[in-house]
Protein backbone atom coordinates (compact mmCIF):
# COMPACT_ATOMS: atom_id res chain seq x y z
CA UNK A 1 43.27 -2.82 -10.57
CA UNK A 2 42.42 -1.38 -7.09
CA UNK A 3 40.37 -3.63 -4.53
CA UNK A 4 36.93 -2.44 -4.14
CA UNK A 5 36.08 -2.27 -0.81
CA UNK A 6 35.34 -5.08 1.79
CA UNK A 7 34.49 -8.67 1.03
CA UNK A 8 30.65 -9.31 0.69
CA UNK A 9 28.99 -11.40 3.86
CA UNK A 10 25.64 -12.79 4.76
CA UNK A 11 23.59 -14.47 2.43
CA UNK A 12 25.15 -13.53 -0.19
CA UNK A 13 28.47 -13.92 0.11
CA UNK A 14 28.74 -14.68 -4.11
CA UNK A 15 28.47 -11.55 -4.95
CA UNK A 16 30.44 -10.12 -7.67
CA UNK A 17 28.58 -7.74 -9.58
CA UNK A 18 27.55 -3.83 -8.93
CA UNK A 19 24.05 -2.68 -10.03
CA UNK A 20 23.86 1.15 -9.25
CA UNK A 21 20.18 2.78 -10.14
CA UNK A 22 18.01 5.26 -8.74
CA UNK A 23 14.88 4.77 -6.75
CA UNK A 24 12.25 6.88 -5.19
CA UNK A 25 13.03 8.61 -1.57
CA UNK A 26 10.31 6.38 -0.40
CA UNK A 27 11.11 3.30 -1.11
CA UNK A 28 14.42 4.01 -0.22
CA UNK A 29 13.45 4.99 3.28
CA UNK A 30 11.12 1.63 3.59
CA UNK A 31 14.42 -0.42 2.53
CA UNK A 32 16.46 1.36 5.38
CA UNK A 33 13.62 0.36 7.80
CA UNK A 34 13.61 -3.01 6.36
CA UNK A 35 17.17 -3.16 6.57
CA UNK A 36 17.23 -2.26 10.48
CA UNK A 37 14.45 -4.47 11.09
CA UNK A 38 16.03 -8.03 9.44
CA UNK A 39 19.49 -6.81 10.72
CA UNK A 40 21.10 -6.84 7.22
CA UNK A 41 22.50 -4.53 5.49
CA UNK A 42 20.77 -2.04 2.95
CA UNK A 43 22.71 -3.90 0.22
CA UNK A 44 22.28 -7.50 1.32
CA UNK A 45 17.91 -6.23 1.86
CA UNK A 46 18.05 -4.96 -1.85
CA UNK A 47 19.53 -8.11 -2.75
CA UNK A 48 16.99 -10.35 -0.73
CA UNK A 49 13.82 -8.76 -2.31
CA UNK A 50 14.99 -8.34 -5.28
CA UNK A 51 16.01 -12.57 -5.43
CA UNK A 52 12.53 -13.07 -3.47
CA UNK A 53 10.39 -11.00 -5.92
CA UNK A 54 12.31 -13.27 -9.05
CA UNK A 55 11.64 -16.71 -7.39
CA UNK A 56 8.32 -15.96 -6.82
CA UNK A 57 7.90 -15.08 -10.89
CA UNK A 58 9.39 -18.81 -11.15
CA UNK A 59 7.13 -19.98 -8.87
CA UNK A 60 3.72 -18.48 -10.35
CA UNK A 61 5.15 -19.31 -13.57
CA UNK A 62 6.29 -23.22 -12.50
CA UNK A 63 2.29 -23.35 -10.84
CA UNK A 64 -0.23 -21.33 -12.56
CA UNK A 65 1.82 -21.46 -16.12
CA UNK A 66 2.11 -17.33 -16.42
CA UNK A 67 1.68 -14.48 -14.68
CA UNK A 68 -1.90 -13.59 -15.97
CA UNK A 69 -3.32 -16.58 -15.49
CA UNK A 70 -2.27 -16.18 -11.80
CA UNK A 71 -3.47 -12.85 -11.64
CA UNK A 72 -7.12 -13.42 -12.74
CA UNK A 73 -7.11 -16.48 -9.70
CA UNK A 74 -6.11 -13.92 -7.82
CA UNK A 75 -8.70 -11.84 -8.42
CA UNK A 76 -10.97 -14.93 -8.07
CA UNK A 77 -10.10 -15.41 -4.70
CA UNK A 78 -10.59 -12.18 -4.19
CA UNK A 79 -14.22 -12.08 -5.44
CA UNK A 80 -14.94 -14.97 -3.12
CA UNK A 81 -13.69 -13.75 -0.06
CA UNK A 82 -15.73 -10.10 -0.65
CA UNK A 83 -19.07 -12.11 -1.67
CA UNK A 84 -18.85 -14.88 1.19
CA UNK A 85 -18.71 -10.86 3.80
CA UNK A 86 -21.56 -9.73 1.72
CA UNK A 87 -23.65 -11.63 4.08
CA UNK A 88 -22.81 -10.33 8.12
CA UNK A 89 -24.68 -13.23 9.66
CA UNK A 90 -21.51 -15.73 8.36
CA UNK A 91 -18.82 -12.95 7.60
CA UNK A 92 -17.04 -14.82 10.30
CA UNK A 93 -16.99 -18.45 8.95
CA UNK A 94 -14.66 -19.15 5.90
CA UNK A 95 -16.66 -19.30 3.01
CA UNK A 96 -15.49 -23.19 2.50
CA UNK A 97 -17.57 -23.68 5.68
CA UNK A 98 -20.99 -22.62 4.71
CA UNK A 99 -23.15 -23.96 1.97
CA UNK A 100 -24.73 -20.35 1.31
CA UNK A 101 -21.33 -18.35 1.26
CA UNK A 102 -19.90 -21.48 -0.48
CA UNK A 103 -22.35 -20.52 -3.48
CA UNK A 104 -21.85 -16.57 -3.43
CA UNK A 105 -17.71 -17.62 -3.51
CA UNK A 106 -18.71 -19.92 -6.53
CA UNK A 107 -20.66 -17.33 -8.36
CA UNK A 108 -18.31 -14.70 -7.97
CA UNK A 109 -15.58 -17.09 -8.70
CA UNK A 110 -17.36 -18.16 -12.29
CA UNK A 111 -18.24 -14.38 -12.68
CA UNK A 112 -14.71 -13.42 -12.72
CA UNK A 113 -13.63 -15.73 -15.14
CA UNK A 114 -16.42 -15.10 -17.56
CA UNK A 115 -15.48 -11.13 -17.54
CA UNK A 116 -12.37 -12.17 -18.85
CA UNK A 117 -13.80 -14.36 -21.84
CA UNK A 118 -12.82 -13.33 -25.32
CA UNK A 119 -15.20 -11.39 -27.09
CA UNK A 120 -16.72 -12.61 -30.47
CA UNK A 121 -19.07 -10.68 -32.18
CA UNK A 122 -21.36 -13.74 -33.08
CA UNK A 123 -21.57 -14.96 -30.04
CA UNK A 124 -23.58 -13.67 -26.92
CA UNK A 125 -21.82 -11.44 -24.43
CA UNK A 126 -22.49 -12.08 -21.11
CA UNK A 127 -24.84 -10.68 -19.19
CA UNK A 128 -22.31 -8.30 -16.74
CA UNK A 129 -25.00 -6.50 -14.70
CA UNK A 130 -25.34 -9.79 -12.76
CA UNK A 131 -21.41 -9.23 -12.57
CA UNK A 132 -21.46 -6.66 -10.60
CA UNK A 133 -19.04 -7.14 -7.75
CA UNK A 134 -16.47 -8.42 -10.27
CA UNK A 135 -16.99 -5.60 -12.45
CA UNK A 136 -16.48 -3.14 -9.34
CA UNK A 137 -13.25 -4.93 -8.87
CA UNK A 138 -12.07 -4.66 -12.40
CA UNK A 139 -12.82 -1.46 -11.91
CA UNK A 140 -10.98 -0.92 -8.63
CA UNK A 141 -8.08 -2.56 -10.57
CA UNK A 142 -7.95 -0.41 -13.36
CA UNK A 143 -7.70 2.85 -11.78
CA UNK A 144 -4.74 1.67 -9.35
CA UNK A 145 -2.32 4.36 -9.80
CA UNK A 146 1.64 2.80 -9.56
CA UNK A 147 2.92 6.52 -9.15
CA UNK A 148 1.46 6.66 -5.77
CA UNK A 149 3.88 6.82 -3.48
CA UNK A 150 4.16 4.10 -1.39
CA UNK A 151 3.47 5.96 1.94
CA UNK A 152 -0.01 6.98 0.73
CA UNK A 153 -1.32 3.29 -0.94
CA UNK A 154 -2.62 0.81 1.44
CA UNK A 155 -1.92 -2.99 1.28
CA UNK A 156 -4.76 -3.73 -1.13
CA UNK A 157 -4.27 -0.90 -3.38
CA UNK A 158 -0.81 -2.12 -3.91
CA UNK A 159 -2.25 -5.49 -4.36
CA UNK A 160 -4.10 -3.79 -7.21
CA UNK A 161 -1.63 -1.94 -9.14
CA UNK A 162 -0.20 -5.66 -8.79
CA UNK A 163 -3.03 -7.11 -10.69
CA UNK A 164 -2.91 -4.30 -12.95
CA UNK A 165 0.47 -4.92 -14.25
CA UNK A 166 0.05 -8.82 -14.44
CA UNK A 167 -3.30 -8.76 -16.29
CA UNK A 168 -2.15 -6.07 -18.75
CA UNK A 169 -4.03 -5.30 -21.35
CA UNK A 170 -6.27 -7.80 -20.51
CA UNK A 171 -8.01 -5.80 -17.55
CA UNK A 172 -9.47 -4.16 -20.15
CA UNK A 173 -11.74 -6.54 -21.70
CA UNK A 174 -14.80 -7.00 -19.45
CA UNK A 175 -15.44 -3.56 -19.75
CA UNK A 176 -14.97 -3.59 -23.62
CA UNK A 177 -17.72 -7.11 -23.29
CA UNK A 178 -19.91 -4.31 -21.42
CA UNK A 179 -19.72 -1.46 -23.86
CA UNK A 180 -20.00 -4.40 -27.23
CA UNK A 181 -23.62 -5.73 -25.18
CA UNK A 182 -24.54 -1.88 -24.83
CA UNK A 183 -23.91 -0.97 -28.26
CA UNK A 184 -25.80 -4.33 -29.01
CA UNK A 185 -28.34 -2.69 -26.91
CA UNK A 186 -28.84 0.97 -28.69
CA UNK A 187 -28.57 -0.86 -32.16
CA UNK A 188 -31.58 -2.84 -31.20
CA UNK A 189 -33.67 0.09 -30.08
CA UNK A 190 -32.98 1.95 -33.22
């Protein structure tokens, strides 16, 4: 058999295997940049994303347990952070500084987790309107579009189509808790 071509160096100097598959023109030109900028090649970038997005799915899965149980902290933290701004005055201090922002961060925190509580017909559904900012987020997250190209999504609407795909079907069930308590609602008035 023929030799292939030169040895493989940098950090990867193991490698053995080809992997040929087609990407967008896109993300292919953000891998060249990436690839100029670090100074590897556009092999040895693939190869360093593609290890660093896998660790980090052992990582969230070694911390948090699985992926959607990360994702809905996520979202958590990202509940707190929006309700500590709601308030200008201490928009600049952490939330973890101030007592006030501390409880918004708490309530949106609890908020969040509640949207994402089972529903059982017997049992109450919570009261959502009081939800508001979470369910503006859910929301938010549910109409991130992953076909986007990549030029035209900004940081956090990448970060959503994120959430998205680790909450899966489960980004749907605060709004099905919504539409159960309005149903709840019309059957009552009838």
């Amino acid at each position: 058999m023929a030799k292939r071509g030169r040895r493989p160096k940098g950090e990867y100097p193991e490698k053995k295997r080809v992997f040929a598959s087609r990407i967008r023109e896109d993300t292919w030109q953000l891998l060249q940049q990436a690839a100029a900028t670090s100074g590897r090649s556009i092999s040895q970038e693939f190869e360093h994303r593609l290890r660093r997005g896998l660790d980090e799915d052992k990582l969230i899965k070694d911390t948090f347990g699985d992926g959607r149980t990360f994702a809905v902290m996520k979202m958590a933290a990202m509940a707190a952070v929006n309700s500590a701004m709601l308030n200008p005055v201490h928009s600049k201090v952490h939330w973890t500084s101030n007592a006030e922002a501390f409880d918004r961060a708490l309530t949106a925190i609890v908020d969040v987790v509640k949207a994402f509580r089972p529903h059982e017909p017997k049992t109450a559904v919570m009261r959502l309107e009081a939800a508001a900012p979470t369910l503006k987020l859910v929301r938010q997250i549910q109409a991130a579009d992953p076909a986007r190209p990549l030029k035209k999504t900004s940081k956090r609407q990448r970060a959503l189509v994120r959430l998205k795909h680790e909450l899966g079907d489960l980004v749907d069930r605060p709004c099905r808790a919504q539409n159960a308590k309005h149903q709840k609602a019309e059957r009552k008035t009838k």
